[in-house]
Protein backbone atom coordinates (compact mmCIF):
# COMPACT_ATOMS: atom_id res chain seq x y z
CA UNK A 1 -56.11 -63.98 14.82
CA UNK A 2 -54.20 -62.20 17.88
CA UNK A 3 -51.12 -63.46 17.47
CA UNK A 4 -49.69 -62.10 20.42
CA UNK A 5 -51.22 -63.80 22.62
CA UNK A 6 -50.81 -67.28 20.93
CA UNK A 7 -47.63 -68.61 22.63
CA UNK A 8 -48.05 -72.30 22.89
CA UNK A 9 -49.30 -75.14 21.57
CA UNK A 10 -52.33 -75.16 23.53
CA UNK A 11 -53.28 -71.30 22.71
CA UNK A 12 -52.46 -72.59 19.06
CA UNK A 13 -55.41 -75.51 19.38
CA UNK A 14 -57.45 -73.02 21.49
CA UNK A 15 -57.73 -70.50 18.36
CA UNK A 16 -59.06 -73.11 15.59
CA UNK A 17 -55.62 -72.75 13.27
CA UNK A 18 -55.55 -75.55 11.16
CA UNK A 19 -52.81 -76.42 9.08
CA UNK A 20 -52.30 -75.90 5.28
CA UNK A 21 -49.71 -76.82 2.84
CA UNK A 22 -47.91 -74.03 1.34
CA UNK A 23 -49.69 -74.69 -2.39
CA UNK A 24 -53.02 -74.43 -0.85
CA UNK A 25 -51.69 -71.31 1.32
CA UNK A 26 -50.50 -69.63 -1.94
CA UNK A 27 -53.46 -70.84 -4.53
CA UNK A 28 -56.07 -69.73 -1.58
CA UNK A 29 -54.91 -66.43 -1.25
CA UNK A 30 -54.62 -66.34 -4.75
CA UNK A 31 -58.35 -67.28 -5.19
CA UNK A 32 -59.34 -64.51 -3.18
CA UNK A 33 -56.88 -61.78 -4.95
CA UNK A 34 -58.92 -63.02 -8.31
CA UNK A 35 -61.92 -62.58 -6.61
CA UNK A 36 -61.45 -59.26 -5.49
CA UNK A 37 -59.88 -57.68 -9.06
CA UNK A 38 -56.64 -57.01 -6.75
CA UNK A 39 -53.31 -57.15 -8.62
CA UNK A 40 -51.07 -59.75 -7.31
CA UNK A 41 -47.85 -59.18 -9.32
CA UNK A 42 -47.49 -55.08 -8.76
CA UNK A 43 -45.16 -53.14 -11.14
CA UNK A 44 -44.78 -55.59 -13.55
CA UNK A 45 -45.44 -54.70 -16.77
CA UNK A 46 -46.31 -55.99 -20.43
CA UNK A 47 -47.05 -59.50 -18.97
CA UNK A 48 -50.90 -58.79 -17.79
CA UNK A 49 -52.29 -61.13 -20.53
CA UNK A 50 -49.10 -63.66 -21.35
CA UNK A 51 -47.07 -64.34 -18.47
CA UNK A 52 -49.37 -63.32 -15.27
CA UNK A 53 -52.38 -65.55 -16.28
CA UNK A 54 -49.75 -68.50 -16.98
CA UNK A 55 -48.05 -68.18 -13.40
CA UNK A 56 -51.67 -67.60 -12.15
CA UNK A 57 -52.72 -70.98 -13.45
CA UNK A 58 -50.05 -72.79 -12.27
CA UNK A 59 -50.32 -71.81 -8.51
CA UNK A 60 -54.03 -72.96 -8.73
CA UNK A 61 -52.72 -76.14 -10.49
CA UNK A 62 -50.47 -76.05 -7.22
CA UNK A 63 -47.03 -76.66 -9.30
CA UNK A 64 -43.61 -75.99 -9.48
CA UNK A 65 -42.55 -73.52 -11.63
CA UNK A 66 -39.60 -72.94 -13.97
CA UNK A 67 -39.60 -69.43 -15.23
CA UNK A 68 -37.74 -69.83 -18.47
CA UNK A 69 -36.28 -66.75 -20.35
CA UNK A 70 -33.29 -64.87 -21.57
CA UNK A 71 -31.81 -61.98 -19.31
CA UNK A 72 -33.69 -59.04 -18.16
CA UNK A 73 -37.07 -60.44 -18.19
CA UNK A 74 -37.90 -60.41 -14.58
CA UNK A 75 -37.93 -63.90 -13.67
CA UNK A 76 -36.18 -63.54 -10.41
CA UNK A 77 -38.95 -60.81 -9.54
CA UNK A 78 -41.75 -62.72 -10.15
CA UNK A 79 -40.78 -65.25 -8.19
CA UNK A 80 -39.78 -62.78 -5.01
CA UNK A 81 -43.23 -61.26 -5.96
CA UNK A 82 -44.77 -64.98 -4.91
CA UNK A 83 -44.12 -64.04 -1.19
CA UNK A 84 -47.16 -61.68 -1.12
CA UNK A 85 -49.70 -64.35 -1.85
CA UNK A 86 -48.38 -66.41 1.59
CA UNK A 87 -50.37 -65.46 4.76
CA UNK A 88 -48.93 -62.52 7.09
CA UNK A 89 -47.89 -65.11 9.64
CA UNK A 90 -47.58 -69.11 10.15
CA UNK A 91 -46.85 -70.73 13.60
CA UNK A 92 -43.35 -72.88 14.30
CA UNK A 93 -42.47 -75.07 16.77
CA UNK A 94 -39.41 -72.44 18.61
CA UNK A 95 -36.42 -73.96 18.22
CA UNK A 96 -36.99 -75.60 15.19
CA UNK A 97 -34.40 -75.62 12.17
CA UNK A 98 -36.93 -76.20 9.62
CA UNK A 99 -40.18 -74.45 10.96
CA UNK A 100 -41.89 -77.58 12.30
CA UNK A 101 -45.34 -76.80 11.83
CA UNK A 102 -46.53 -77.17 15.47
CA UNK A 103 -49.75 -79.35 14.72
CA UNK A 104 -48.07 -81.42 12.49
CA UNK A 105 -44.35 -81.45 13.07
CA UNK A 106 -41.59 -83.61 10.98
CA UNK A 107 -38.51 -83.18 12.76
CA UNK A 108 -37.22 -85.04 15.73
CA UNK A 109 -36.37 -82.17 17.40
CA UNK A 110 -39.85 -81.25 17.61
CA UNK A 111 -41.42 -84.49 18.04
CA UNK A 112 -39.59 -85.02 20.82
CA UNK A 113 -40.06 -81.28 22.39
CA UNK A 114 -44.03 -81.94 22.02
CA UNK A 115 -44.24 -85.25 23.39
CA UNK A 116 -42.36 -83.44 26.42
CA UNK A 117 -44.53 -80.29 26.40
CA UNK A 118 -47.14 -81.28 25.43
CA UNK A 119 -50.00 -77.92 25.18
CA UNK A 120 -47.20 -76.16 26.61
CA UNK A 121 -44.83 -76.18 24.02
CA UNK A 122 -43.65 -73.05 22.87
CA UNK A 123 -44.22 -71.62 19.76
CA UNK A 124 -43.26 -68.28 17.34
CA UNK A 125 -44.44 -66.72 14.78
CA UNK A 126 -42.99 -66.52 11.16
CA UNK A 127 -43.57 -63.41 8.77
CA UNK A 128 -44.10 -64.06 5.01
CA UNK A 129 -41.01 -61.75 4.35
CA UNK A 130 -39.03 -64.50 5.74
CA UNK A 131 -40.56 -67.37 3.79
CA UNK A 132 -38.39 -66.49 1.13
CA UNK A 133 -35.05 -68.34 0.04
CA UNK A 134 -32.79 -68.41 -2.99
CA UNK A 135 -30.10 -70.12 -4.61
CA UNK A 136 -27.93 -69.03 -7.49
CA UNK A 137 -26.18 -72.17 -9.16
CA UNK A 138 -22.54 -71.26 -8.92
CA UNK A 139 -20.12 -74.02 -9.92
CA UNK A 140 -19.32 -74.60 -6.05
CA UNK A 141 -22.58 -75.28 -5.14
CA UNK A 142 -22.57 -78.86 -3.65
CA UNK A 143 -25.41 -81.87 -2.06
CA UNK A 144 -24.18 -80.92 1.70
CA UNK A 145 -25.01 -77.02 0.96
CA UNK A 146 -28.81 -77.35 -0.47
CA UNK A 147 -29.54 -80.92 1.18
CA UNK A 148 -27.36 -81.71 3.89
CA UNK A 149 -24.41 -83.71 5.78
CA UNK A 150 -23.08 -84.77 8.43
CA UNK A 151 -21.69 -82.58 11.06
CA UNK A 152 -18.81 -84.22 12.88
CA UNK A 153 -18.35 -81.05 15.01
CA UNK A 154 -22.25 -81.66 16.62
CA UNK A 155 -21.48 -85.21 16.73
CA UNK A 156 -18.47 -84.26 18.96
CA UNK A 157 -19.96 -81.97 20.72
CA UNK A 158 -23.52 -83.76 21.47
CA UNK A 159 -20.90 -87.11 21.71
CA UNK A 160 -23.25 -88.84 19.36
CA UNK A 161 -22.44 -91.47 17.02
CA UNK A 162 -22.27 -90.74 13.39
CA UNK A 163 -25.18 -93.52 13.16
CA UNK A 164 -27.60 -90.77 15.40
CA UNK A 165 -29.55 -88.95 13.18
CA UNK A 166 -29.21 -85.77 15.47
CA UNK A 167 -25.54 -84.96 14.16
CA UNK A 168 -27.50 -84.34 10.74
CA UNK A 169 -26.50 -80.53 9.55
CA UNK A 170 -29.79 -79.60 7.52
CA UNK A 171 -29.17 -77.86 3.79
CA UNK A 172 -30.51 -74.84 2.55
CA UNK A 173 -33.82 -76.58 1.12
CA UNK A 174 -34.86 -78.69 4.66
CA UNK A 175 -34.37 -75.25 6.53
CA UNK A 176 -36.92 -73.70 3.40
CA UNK A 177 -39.35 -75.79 4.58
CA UNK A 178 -42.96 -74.22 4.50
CA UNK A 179 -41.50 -71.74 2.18
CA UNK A 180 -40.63 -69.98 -1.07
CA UNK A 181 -37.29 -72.22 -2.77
CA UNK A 182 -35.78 -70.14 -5.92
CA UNK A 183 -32.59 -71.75 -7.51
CA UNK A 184 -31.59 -69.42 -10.35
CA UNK A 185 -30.15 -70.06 -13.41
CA UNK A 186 -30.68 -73.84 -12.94
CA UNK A 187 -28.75 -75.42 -16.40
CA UNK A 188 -25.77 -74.09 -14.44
CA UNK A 189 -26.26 -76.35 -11.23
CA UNK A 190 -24.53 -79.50 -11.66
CA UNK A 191 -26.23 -82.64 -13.13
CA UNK A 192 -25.52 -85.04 -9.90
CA UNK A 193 -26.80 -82.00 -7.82
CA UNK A 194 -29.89 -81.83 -9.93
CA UNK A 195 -30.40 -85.47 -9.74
CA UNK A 196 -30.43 -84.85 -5.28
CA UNK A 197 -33.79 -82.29 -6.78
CA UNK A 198 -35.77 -85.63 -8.21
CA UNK A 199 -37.16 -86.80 -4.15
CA UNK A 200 -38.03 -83.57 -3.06
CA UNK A 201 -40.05 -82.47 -5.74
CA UNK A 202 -41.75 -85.67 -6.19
CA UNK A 203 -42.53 -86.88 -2.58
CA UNK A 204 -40.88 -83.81 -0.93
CA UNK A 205 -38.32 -85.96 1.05
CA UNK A 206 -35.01 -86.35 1.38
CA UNK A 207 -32.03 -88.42 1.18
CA UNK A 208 -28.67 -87.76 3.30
CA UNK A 209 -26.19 -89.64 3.67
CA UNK A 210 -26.81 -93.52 4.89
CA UNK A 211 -29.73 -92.39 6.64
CA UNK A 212 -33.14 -93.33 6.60
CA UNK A 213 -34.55 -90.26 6.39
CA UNK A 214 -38.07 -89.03 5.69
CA UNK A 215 -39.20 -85.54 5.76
CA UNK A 216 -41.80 -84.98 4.48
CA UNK A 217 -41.44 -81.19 3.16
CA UNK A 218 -43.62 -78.51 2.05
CA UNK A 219 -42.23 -76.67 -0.53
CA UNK A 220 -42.97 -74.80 -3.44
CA UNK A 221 -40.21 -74.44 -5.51
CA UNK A 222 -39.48 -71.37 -8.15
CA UNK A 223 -36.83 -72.46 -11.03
CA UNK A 224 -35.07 -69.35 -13.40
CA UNK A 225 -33.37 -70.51 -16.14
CA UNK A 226 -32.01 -69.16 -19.32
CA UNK A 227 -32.59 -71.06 -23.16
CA UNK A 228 -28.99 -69.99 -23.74
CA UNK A 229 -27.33 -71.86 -20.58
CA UNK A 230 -29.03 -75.41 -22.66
CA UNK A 231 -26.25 -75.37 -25.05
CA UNK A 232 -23.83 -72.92 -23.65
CA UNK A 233 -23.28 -74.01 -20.09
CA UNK A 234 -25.42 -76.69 -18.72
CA UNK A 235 -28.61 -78.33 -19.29
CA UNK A 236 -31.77 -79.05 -17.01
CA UNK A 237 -31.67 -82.92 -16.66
CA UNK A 238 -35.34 -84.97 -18.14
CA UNK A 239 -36.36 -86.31 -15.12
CA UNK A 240 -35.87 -83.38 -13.17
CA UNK A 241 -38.05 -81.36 -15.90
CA UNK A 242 -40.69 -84.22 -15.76
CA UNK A 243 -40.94 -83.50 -12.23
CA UNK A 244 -41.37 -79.30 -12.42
CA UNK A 245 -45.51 -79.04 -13.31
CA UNK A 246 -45.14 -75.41 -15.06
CA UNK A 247 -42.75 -74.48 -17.30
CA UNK A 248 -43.42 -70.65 -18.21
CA UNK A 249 -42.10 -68.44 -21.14
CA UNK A 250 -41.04 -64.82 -20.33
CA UNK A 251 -40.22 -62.36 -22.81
CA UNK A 252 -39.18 -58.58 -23.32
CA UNK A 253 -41.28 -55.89 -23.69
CA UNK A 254 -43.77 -55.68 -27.21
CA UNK A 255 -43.99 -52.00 -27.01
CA UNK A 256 -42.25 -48.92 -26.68
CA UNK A 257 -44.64 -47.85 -24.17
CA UNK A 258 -44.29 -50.72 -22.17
CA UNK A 259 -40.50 -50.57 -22.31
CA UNK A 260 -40.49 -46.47 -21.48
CA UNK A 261 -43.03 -47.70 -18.55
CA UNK A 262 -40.27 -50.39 -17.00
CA UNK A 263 -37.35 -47.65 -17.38
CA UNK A 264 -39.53 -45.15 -15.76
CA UNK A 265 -40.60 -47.20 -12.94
CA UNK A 266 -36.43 -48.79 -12.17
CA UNK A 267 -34.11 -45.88 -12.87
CA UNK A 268 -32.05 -45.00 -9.76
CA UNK A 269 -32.13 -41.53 -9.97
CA UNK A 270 -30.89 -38.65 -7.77
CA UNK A 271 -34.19 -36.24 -6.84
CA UNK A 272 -31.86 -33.42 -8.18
CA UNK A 273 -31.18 -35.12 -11.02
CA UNK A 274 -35.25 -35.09 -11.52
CA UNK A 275 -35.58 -31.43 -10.65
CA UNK A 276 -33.00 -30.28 -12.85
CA UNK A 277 -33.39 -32.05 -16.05
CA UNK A 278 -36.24 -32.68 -18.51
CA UNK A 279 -36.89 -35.11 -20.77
CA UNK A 280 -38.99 -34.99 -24.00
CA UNK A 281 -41.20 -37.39 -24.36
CA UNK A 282 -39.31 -38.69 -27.72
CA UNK A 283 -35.88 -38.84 -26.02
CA UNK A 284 -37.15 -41.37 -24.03
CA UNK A 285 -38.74 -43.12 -27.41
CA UNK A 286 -35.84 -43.06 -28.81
CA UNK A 287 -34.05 -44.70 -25.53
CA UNK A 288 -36.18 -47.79 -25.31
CA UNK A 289 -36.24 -47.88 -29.31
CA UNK A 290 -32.36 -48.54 -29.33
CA UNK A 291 -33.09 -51.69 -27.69
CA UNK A 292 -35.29 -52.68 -29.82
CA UNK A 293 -33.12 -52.13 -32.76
CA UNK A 294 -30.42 -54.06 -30.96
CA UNK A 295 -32.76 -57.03 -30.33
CA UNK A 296 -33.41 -57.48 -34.25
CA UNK A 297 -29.76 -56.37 -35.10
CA UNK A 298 -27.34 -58.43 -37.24
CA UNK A 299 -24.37 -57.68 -34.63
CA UNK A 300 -25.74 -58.70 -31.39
CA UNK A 301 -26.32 -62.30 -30.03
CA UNK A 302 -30.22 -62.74 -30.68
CA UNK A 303 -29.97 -66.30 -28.20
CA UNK A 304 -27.91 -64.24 -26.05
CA UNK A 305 -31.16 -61.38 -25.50
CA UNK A 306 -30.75 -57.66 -24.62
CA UNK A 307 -31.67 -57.40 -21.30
CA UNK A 308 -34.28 -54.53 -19.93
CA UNK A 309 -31.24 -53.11 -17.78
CA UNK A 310 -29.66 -52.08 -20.74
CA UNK A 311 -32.49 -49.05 -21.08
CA UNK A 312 -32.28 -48.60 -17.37
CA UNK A 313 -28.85 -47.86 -17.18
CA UNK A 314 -29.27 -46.03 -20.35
CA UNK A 315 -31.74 -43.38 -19.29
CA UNK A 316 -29.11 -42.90 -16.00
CA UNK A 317 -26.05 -42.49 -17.76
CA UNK A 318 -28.62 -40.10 -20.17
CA UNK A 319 -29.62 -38.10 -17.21
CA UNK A 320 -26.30 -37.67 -15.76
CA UNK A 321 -24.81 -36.69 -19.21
CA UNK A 322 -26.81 -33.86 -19.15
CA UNK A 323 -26.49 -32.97 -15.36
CA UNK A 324 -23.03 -32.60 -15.75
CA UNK A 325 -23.04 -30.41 -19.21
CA UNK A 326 -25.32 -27.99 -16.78
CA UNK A 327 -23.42 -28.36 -13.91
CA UNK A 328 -19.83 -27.38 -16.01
CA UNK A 329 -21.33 -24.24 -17.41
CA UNK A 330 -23.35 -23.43 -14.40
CA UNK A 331 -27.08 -23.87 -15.10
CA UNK A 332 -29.44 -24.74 -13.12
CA UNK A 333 -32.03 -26.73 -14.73
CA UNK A 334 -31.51 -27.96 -18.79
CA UNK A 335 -33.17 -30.20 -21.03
CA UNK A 336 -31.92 -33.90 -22.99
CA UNK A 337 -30.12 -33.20 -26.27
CA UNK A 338 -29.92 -35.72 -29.15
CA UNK A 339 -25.84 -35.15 -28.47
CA UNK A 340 -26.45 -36.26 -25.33
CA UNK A 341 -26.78 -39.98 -26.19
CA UNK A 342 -23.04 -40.14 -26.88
CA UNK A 343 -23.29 -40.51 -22.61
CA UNK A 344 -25.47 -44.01 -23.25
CA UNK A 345 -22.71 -45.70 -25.09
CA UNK A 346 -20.75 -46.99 -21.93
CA UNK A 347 -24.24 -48.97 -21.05
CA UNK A 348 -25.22 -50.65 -24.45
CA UNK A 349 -22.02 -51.80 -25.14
CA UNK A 350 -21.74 -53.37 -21.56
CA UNK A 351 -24.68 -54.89 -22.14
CA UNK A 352 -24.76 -56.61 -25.61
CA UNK A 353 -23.18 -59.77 -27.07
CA UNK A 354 -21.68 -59.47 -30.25
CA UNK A 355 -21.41 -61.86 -33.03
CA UNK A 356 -18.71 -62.26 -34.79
CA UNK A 357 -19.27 -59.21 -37.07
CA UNK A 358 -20.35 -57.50 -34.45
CA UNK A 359 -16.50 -57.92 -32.39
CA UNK A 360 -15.43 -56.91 -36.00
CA UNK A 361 -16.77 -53.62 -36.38
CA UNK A 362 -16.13 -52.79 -32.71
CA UNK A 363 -18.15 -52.50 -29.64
CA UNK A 364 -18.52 -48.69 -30.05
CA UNK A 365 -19.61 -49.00 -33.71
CA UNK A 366 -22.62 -51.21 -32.92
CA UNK A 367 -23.63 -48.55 -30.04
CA UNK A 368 -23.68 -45.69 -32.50
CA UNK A 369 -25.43 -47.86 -35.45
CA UNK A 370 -28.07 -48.53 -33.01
CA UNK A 371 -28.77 -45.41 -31.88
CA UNK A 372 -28.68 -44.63 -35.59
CA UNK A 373 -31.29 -47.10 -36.48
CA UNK A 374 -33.09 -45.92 -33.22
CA UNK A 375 -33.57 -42.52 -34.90
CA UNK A 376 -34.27 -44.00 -38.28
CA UNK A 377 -37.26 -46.23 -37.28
CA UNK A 378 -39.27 -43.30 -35.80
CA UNK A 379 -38.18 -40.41 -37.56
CA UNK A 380 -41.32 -41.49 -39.93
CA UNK A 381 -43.64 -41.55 -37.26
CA UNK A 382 -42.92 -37.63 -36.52
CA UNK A 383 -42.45 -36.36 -39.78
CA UNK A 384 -43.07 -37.12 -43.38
CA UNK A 385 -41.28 -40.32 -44.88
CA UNK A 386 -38.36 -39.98 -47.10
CA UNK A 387 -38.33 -41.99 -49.88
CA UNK A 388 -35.21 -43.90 -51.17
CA UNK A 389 -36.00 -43.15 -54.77
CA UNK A 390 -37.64 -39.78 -55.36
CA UNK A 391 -38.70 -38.24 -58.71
CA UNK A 392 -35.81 -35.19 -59.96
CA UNK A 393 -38.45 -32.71 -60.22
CA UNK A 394 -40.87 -34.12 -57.38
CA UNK A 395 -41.06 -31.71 -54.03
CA UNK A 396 -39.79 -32.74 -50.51
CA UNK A 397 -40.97 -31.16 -47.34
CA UNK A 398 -37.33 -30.68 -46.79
CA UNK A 399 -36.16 -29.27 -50.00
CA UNK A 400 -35.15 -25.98 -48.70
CA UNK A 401 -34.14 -27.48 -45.01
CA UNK A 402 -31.27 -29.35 -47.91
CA UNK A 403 -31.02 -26.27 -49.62
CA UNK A 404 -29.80 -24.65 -46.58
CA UNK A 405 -26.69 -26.93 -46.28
CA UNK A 406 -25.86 -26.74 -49.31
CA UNK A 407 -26.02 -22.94 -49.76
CA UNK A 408 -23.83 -23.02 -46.49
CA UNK A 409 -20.57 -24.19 -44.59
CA UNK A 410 -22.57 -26.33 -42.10
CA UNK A 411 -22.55 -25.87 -38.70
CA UNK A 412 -21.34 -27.62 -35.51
CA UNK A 413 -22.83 -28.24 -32.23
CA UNK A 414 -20.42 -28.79 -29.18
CA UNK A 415 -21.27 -31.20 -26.39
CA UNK A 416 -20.54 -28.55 -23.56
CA UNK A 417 -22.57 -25.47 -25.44
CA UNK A 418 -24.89 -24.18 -22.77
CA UNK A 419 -28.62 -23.66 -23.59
CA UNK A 420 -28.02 -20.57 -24.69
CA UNK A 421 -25.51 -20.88 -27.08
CA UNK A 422 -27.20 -24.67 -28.01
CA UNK A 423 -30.52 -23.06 -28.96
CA UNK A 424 -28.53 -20.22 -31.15
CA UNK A 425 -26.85 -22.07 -33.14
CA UNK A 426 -30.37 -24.32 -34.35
CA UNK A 427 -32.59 -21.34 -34.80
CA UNK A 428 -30.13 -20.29 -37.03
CA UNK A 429 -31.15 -23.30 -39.39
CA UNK A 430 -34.56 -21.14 -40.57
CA UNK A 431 -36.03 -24.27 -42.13
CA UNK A 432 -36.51 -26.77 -39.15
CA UNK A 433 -38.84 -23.94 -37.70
CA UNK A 434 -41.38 -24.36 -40.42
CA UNK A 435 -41.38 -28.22 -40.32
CA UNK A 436 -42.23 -28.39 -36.91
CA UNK A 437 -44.75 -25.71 -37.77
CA UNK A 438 -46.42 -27.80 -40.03
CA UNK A 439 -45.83 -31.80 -38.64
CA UNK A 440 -45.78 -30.68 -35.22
CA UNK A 441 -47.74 -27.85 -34.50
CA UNK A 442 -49.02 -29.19 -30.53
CA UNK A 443 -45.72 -29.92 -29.61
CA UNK A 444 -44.87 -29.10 -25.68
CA UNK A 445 -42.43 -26.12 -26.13
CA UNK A 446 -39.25 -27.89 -24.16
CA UNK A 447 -39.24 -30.09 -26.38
CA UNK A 448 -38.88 -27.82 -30.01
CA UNK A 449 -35.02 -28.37 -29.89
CA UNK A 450 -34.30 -31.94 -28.93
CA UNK A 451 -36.97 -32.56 -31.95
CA UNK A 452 -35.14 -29.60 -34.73
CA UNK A 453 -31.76 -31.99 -33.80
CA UNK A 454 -34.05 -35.40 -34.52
CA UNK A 455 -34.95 -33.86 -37.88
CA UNK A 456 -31.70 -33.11 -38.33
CA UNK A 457 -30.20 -36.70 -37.42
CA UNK A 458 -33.16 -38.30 -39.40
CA UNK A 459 -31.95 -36.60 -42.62
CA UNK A 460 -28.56 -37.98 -41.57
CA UNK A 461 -29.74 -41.34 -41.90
CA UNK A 462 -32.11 -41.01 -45.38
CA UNK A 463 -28.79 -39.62 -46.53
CA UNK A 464 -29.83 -36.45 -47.08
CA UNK A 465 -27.50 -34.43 -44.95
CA UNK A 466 -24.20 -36.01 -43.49
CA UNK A 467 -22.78 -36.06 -40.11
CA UNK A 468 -19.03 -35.64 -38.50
CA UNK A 469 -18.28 -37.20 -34.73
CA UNK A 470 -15.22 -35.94 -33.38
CA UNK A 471 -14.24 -35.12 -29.90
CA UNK A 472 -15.93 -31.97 -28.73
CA UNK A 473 -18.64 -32.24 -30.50
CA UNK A 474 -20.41 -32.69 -33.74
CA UNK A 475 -20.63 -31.15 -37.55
CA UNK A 476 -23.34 -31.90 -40.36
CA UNK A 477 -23.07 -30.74 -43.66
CA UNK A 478 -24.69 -31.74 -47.18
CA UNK A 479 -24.46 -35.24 -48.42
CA UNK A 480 -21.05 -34.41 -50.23
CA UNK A 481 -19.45 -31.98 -47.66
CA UNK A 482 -17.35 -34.10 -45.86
CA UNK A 483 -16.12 -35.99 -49.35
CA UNK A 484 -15.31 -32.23 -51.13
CA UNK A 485 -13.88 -31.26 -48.09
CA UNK A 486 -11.36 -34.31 -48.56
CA UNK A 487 -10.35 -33.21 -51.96
């Protein structure tokens, strides 16, 4: 269809358009996407067969939808990701507040303008991209902004009585009409506001004021909420819920993969940033692991979730950690160190709730324990498992990488140590070169030191070896260094 050269009612008629609701506009082109094996929901990940086919379902069923899930689960973007499945463009009466569909028009304003036009009424042209609004429930949010009011500054203005239905100020929903409606984080929107929701979803009219008002809206409405905001904040009302068709259950990533996938695909990061620094492909397991770990840990609030933007800004912070080691010694490309996820602390512990335990050991504590039990969980997946109870006489694989600490003073390895100097000081630990010899002979060759300072931190944790944090850097000695070196 030319659209171009559709201006008025009568070219509208001329060129066969009929009119469709906005369900059977989204569940037709929906039908066709199906048909076709063409992916509606683009760059989301880890959902393909739990929450996709739900949402799927539920625009054939024609519903609304409540997305419910904790933080960080994409909710928000599924429902901006609706918008693709409208068609390009849909013709409006011009002039229109609340995109009067010009063959079958609700408002007065339009009504009138047709029965005065007739063919010739004017008409425009709406683009999908613009069939898109949303509403986050902030305390403030009241009737006259998503609804409507009065408006006694038309009324003087038009010198209309307040009894005229023209001096009507349409709300943020009547102007939605024909489109997309998100409200976001509904629990949080006020009860009596919810209640105003019950007409529109049912018989998609509305009430304002005194008025006897029927519009009959088309609408498909998007809900976000969070299971938290039920007992924390707010509560979605039961009649409102009766009235929402689809109520769908997000979740966080099941894989590492997945997770590495997500982080991968919504890090901001600086093309230099790119260039210049490489990261092994277990740096970045470790990354997504720590969330994980936090997600299952005793200190963080389980109802309260760990959000996906907790790797994100994770593996930024990581990058730029490392940027700026090169950049103060004066290299131009370098490569993740394990000592470089003392830079992801900032984000994890902006981005957890902590029980009470949790506030008692400290936000910085809980960072470090998770990274910790990050390292821990797939240190067993690279290299042989260390038993907590091993046989006196029975052999380890790391028997003489032990032997080596003990023998010795230690060593240290300083945050700002160029590559050089970082390198030196691990290939002077002879042992970690035959372990990754033997458990990791096809190993990419960037990546031989990041994984000589995992085996290292992984002994830290079986309690092999033991490791020293202070402010430049860090030291790890034998299990009983750091208590001999207190006596």
């Amino acid at each position: 269809m030319n659209i171009e050269s559709i201006k008025t009612l009568g070219d509208l008629k001329k060129s066969g358009y009929q009119s469709k609701s906005i369900k059977d506009e989204l569940r037709g082109n929906l039908i066709e996407n199906i048909k076709h094996k063409k992916t509606t929901f683009e760059g989301i990940h880890g959902y393909e067969n739990t929450v996709i086919p739900e949402l799927e379902r539920a625009i054939l069923s024609r519903h609304n939808i409540n997305l419910l899930g904790l933080r960080g689960q994409a909710k928000t973007r599924l429902a901006r990701m609706m918008v693709n499945l409208l068609d390009e463009y849909i013709p409006v009466v011009e002039g229109s507040e609340i995109n009067d569909d010009p063959l079958e028009p609700i408002s007065r304003y339009a009504i009138e303008l047709i029965k005065e036009k007739g063919d010739a009424t004017p008409i425009s042209w709406l683009h999908r991209n613009e069939r898109f609004a949303e509403k986050l429930a902030t305390p403030d949010v009241t009737v006259a902004d998503i609804i409507g009011d009065v408006d006694p500054i038309k009324a003087a203005n038009l010198k209309l009585s307040y009894a005229d239905d023209r001096v009507i100020h349409y709300g943020m929903i009547p102007r939605a009409n024909r489109c997309i409606f998100v409200i976001n984080e509904l629990p949080d929107l006020q009860a009596r506001i919810q209640v105003a929701l019950f007409n529109i979803l049912q018989e998609g009219d509305i009430q304002i004021r005194g008025f006897k008002l029927r519009l009959p809206l088309d609408m498909q409405f998007v809900f976000t909420a969070n299971p938290e905001d039920y007992t924390n904040r707010g509560s979605i009302v039961t009649p409102l819920k009766d009235r929402i068709g689809s109520q769908i259950l997000t979740h966080y990533p099941d894989s590492v993969d997945t997770a590495r996938t997500i982080t991968s695909q919504e890090a901001k990061l600086d093309e230099r940033q790119k260039a210049s620094v490489y990261v092994p492909d277990l740096a970045k397991d470790v990354l997504e692991q720590i969330s994980f770990e936090a997600r299952e840990s005793e200190y963080v609030d389980v109802k309260s979730g760990v959000s996906a933007r907790m790797s994100i800004t994770a593996f930024e912070n990581l990058l730029s950690t490392a940027e700026r080691r090169a950049l103060l010694s004066g290299e131009t490309e370098t490569t993740i160190r394990l000592s470089d996820f003392i830079g992801v602390i900032p984000a994890i512990t902006g981005k957890v709730e902590l029980v009470y335990e949790g506030e008692q050991e400290g936000a910085d504590f809980v960072a470090n324990t998770l990274i910790d039990s990050a390292i821990k969980t797939l240190f067993p997946r690279y290299f042989p498992k260390i038993e907590k109870l091993e046989k006196q006489d029975e052999e380890s694989p790391y028997d003489d990488l032990i032997s080596w600490f003990f023998n010795g003073d230690g060593f240290e390895l300083l945050d700002e140590y160029d590559d050089t100097t970082y390198k030196a000081k691990l290939d002077e630990v002879n042992p970690l070169d035959a372990l990754i010899a033997d458990y990791q002979p096809d190993i990419d060759k960037r990546d031989v030191y990041f994984e000589k300072e995992f085996i290292l931190w992984g002994l830290v944790q079986f309690k092999k070896l033991s490791k020293y944090r202070y402010s430049e850097g860090l030291q790890i000695k034998d299990p009983y260094g750091s208590y001999i070196s207190r006596l």
